[in-house]
Protein backbone atom coordinates (compact mmCIF):
# COMPACT_ATOMS: atom_id res chain seq x y z
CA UNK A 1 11.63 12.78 8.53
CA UNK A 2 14.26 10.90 10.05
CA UNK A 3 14.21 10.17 13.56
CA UNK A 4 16.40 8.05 15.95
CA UNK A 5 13.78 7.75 18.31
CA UNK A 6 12.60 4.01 18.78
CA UNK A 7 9.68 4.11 20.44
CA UNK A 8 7.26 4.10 17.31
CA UNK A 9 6.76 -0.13 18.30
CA UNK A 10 4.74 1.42 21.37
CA UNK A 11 1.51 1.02 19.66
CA UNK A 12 2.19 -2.37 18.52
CA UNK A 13 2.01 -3.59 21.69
CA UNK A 14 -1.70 -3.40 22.02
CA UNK A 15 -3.17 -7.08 22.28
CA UNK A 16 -0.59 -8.44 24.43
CA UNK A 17 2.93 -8.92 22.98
CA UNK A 18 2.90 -12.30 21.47
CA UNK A 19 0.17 -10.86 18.51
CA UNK A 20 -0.60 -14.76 17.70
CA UNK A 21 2.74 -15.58 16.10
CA UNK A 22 2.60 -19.63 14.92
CA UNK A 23 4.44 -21.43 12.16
CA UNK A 24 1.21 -22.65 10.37
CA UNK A 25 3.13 -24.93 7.58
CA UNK A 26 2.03 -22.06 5.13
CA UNK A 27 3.30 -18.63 6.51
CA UNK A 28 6.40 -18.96 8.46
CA UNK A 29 6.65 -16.25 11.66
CA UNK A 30 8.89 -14.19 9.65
CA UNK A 31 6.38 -13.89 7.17
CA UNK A 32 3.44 -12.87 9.72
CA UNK A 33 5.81 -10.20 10.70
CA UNK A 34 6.17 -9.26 7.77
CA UNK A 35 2.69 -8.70 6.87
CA UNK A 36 1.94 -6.68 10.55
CA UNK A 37 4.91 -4.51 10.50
CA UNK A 38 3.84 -3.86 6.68
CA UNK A 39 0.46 -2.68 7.81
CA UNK A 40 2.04 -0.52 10.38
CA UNK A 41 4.48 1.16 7.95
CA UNK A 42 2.36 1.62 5.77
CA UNK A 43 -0.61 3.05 7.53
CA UNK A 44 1.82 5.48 9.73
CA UNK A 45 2.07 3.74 12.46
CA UNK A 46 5.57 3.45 12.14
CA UNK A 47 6.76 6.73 11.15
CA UNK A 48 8.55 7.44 7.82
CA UNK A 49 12.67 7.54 9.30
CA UNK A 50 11.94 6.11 12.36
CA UNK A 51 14.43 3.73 13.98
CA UNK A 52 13.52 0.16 14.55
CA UNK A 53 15.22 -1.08 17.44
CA UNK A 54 15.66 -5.05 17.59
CA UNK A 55 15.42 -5.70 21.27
CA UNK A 56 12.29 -3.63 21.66
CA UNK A 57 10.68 -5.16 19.02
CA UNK A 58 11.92 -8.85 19.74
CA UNK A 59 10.10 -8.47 23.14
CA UNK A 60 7.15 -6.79 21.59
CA UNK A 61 6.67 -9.74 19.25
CA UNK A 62 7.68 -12.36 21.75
CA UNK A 63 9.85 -13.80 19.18
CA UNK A 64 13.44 -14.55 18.26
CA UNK A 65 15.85 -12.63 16.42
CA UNK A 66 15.96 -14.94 13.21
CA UNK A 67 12.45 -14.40 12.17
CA UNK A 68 12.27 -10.76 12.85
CA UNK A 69 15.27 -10.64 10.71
CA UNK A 70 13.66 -12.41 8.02
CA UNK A 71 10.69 -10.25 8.09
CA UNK A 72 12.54 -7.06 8.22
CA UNK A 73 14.61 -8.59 5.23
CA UNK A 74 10.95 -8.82 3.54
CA UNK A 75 10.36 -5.62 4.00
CA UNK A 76 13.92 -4.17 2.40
CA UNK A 77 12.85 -6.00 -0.74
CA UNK A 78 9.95 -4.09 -0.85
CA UNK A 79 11.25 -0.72 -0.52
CA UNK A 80 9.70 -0.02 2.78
CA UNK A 81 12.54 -1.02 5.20
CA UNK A 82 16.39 0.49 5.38
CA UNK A 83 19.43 -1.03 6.33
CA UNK A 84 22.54 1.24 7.32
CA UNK A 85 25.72 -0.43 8.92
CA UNK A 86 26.21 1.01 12.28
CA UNK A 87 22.84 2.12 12.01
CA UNK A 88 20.62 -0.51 11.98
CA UNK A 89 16.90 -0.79 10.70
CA UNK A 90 14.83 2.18 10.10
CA UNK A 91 11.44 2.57 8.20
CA UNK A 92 12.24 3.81 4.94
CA UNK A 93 11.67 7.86 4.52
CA UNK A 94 9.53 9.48 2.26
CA UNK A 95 10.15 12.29 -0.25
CA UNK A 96 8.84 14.36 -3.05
CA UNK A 97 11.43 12.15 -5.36
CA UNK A 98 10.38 8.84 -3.93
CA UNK A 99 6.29 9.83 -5.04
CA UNK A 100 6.99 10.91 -8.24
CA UNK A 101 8.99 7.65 -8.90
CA UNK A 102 6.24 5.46 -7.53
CA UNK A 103 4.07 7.44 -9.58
CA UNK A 104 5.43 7.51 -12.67
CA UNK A 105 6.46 3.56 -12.24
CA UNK A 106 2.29 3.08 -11.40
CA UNK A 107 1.37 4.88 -14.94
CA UNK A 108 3.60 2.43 -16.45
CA UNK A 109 3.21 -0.83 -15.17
CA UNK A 110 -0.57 -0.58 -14.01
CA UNK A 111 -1.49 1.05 -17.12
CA UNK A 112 0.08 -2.03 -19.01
CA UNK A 113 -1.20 -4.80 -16.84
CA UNK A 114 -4.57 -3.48 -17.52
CA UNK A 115 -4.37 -3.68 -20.86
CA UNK A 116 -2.97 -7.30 -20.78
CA UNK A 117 -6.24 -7.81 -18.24
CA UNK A 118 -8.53 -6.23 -21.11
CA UNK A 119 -6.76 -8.50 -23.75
CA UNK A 120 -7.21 -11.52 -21.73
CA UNK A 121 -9.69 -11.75 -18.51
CA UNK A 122 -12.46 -13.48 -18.73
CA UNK A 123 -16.59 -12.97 -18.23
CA UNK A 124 -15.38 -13.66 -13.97
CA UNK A 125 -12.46 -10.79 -14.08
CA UNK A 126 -14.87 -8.73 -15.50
CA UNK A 127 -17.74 -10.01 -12.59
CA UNK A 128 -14.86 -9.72 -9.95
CA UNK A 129 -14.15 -5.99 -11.33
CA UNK A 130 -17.67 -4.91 -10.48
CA UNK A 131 -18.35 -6.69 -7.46
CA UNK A 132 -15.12 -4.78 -5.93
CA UNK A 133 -16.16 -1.47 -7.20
CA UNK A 134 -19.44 -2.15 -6.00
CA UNK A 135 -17.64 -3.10 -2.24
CA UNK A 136 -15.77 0.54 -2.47
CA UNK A 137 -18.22 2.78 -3.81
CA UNK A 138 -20.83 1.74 -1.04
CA UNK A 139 -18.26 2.15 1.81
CA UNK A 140 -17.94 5.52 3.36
CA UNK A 141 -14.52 7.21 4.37
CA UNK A 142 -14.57 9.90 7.18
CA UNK A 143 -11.52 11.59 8.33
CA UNK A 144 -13.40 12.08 11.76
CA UNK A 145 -12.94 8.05 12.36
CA UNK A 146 -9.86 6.34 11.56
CA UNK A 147 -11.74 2.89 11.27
CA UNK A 148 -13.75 4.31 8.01
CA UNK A 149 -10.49 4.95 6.35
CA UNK A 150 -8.81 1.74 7.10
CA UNK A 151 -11.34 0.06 5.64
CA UNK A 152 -11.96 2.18 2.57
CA UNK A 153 -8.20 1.37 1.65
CA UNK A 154 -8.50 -2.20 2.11
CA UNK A 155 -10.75 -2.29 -0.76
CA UNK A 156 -9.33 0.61 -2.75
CA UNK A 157 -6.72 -1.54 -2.81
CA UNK A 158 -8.83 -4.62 -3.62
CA UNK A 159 -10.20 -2.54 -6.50
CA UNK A 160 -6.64 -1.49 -8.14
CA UNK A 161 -5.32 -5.37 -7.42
CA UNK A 162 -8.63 -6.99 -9.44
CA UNK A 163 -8.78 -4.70 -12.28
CA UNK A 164 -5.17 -5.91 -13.20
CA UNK A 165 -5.71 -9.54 -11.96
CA UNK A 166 -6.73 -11.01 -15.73
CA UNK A 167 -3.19 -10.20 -16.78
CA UNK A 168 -1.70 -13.86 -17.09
CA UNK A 169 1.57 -12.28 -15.45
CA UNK A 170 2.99 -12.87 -12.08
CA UNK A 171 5.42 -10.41 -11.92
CA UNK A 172 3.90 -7.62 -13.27
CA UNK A 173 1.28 -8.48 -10.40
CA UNK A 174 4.16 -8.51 -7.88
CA UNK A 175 5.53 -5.02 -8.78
CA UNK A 176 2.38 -3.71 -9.19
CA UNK A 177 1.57 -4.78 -5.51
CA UNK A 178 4.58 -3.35 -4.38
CA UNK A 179 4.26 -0.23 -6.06
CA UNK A 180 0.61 0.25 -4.56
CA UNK A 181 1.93 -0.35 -1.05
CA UNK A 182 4.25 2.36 -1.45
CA UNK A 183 1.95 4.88 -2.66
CA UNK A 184 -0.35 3.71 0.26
CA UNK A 185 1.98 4.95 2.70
CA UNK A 186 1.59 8.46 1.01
CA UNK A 187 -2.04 8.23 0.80
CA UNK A 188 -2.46 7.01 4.39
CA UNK A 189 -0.71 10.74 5.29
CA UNK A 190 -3.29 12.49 3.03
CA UNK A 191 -6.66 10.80 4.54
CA UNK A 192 -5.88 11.39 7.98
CA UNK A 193 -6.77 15.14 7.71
CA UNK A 194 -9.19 15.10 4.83
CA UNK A 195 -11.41 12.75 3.18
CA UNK A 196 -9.91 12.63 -0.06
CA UNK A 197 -11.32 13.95 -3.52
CA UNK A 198 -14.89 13.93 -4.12
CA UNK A 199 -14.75 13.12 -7.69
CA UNK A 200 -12.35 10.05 -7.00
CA UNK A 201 -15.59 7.56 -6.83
CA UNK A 202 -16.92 8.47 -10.78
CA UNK A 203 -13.03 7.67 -11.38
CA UNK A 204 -13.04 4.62 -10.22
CA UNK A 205 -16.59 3.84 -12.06
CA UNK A 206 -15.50 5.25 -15.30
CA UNK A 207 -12.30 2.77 -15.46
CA UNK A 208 -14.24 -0.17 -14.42
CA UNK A 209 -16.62 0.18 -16.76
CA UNK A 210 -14.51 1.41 -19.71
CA UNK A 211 -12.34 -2.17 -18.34
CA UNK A 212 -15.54 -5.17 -18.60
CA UNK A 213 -16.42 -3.05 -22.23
CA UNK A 214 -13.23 -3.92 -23.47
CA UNK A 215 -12.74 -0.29 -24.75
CA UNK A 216 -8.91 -0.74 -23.80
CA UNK A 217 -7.83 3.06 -24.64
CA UNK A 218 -10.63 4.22 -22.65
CA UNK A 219 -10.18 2.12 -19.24
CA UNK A 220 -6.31 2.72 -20.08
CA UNK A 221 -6.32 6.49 -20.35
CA UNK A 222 -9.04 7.17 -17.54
CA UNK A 223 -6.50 4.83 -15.21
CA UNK A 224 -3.40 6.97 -16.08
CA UNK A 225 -5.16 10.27 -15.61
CA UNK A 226 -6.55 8.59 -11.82
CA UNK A 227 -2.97 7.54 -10.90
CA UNK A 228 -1.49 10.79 -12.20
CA UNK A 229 -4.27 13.24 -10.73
CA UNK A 230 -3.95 11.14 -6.99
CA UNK A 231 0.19 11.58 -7.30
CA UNK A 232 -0.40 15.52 -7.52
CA UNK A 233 -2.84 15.61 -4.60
CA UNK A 234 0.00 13.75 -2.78
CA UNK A 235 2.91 15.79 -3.65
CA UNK A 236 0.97 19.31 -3.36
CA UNK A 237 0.36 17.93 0.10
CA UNK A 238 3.54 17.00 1.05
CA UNK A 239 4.78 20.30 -0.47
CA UNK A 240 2.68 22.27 2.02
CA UNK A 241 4.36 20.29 5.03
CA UNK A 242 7.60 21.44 3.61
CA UNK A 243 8.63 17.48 2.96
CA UNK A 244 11.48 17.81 -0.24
């Protein structure tokens, strides 16, 4: 997947080059950056191994090298960006290993932080639980237009991010965020050729509902066997386009 081609920033270009940058008091430019190239890796826009060249992307930004550095420095700590020496900055590839990791790390943590959520969230975790599920399972995801899928991650990801918000712990939260935008960038792959599983919806049901019933080995197990059966979709697909 790698590439040394630098011209995946073309399509970040589109709404003029400045994209709104302003140092607000409460997200710094480097941070904004952050959050747009972030998107863009992780929805494909960037391609897995592609070079990101400084210069180009300075210009495209219409910013200066410091926060550009700090964003791509953002990015590094969350697995998504690589930096070689002599290389430079390049969007972090994708493998078969790097799934199952993120995978088997999800299982884990998420599985845990669910239980803490179970243990300790309160009658509005479980209100916020079904008022997300409610959000996903009415929104429709069509491989034929590229603006249904966007959205239908959005609030997957809203979904996955509230079940586990009752927790009471910060970092768990963190590396649970992280760990979701990795997988994302796998998913992102899948759903732009197919629709995703059909069954995925009575999933998603089944673990909020076994979650605001407080039947913790129920919402538990039903959330393992989601993020396990989604990480073999992935990796059977990535097997098929011969990625190792």
């Amino acid at each position: 997947m790698d590439s040394a081609d630098d011209s995946s920033l073309g399509p970040l270009t589109e709404g003029g080059p400045s994209a709104g940058f302003l140092d607000d008091g409460k997200n710094t430019i480097g941070s904004q950056l952050a959050s747009r190239l972030r998107e863009a890796i992780i929805s494909g826009e960037l391609e897995a191994g592609s070079k990101i060249n400084l210069d180009k992307a300075r210009k495209t930004f219409n910013v200066s090298l410091s926060p550009l550095r700090e964003g791509l420095a953002r990015l590094i700590s969350d697995g998504l960006v690589e930096f070689q020496d002599n290389r430079g900055y390049r969007v972090a590839p994708i493998s078969l290993a790097n799934l199952e990791e993120v995978t088997s790390l999800r299982e884990e943590l998420e599985v845990f932080a669910l239980r803490e959520s179970i243990r300790l969230g309160d009658v509005e975790w479980e209100g916020n639980i079904m008022r997300a599920l409610h959000r996903l399972n009415r929104t429709e995801r069509d491989a034929a237009r590229p603006e249904t899928l966007e959205q239908w991650e959005a609030l997957h990801r809203e979904f996955h991010l509230t079940l586990i918000s009752g927790c009471g712990k910060p970092l768990l939260l963190h590396f649970c965020s992280l760990l979701l935008n990795l997988n994302d960038r796998y998913r992102r792959v899948f759903l732009i050729r197919t629709s995703g599983d059909r069954n995925v919806g009575q999933e998603h049901s089944e673990i909020a509902q076994g979650a605001v019933a407080r039947d913790v080995d129920y919402a538990c197990e039903k959330l393992r066997q989601h993020i396990h059966r989604t990480g073999t979709n992935l990796r059977n697909h990535l097997a098929t386009k011969g990625i190792a």
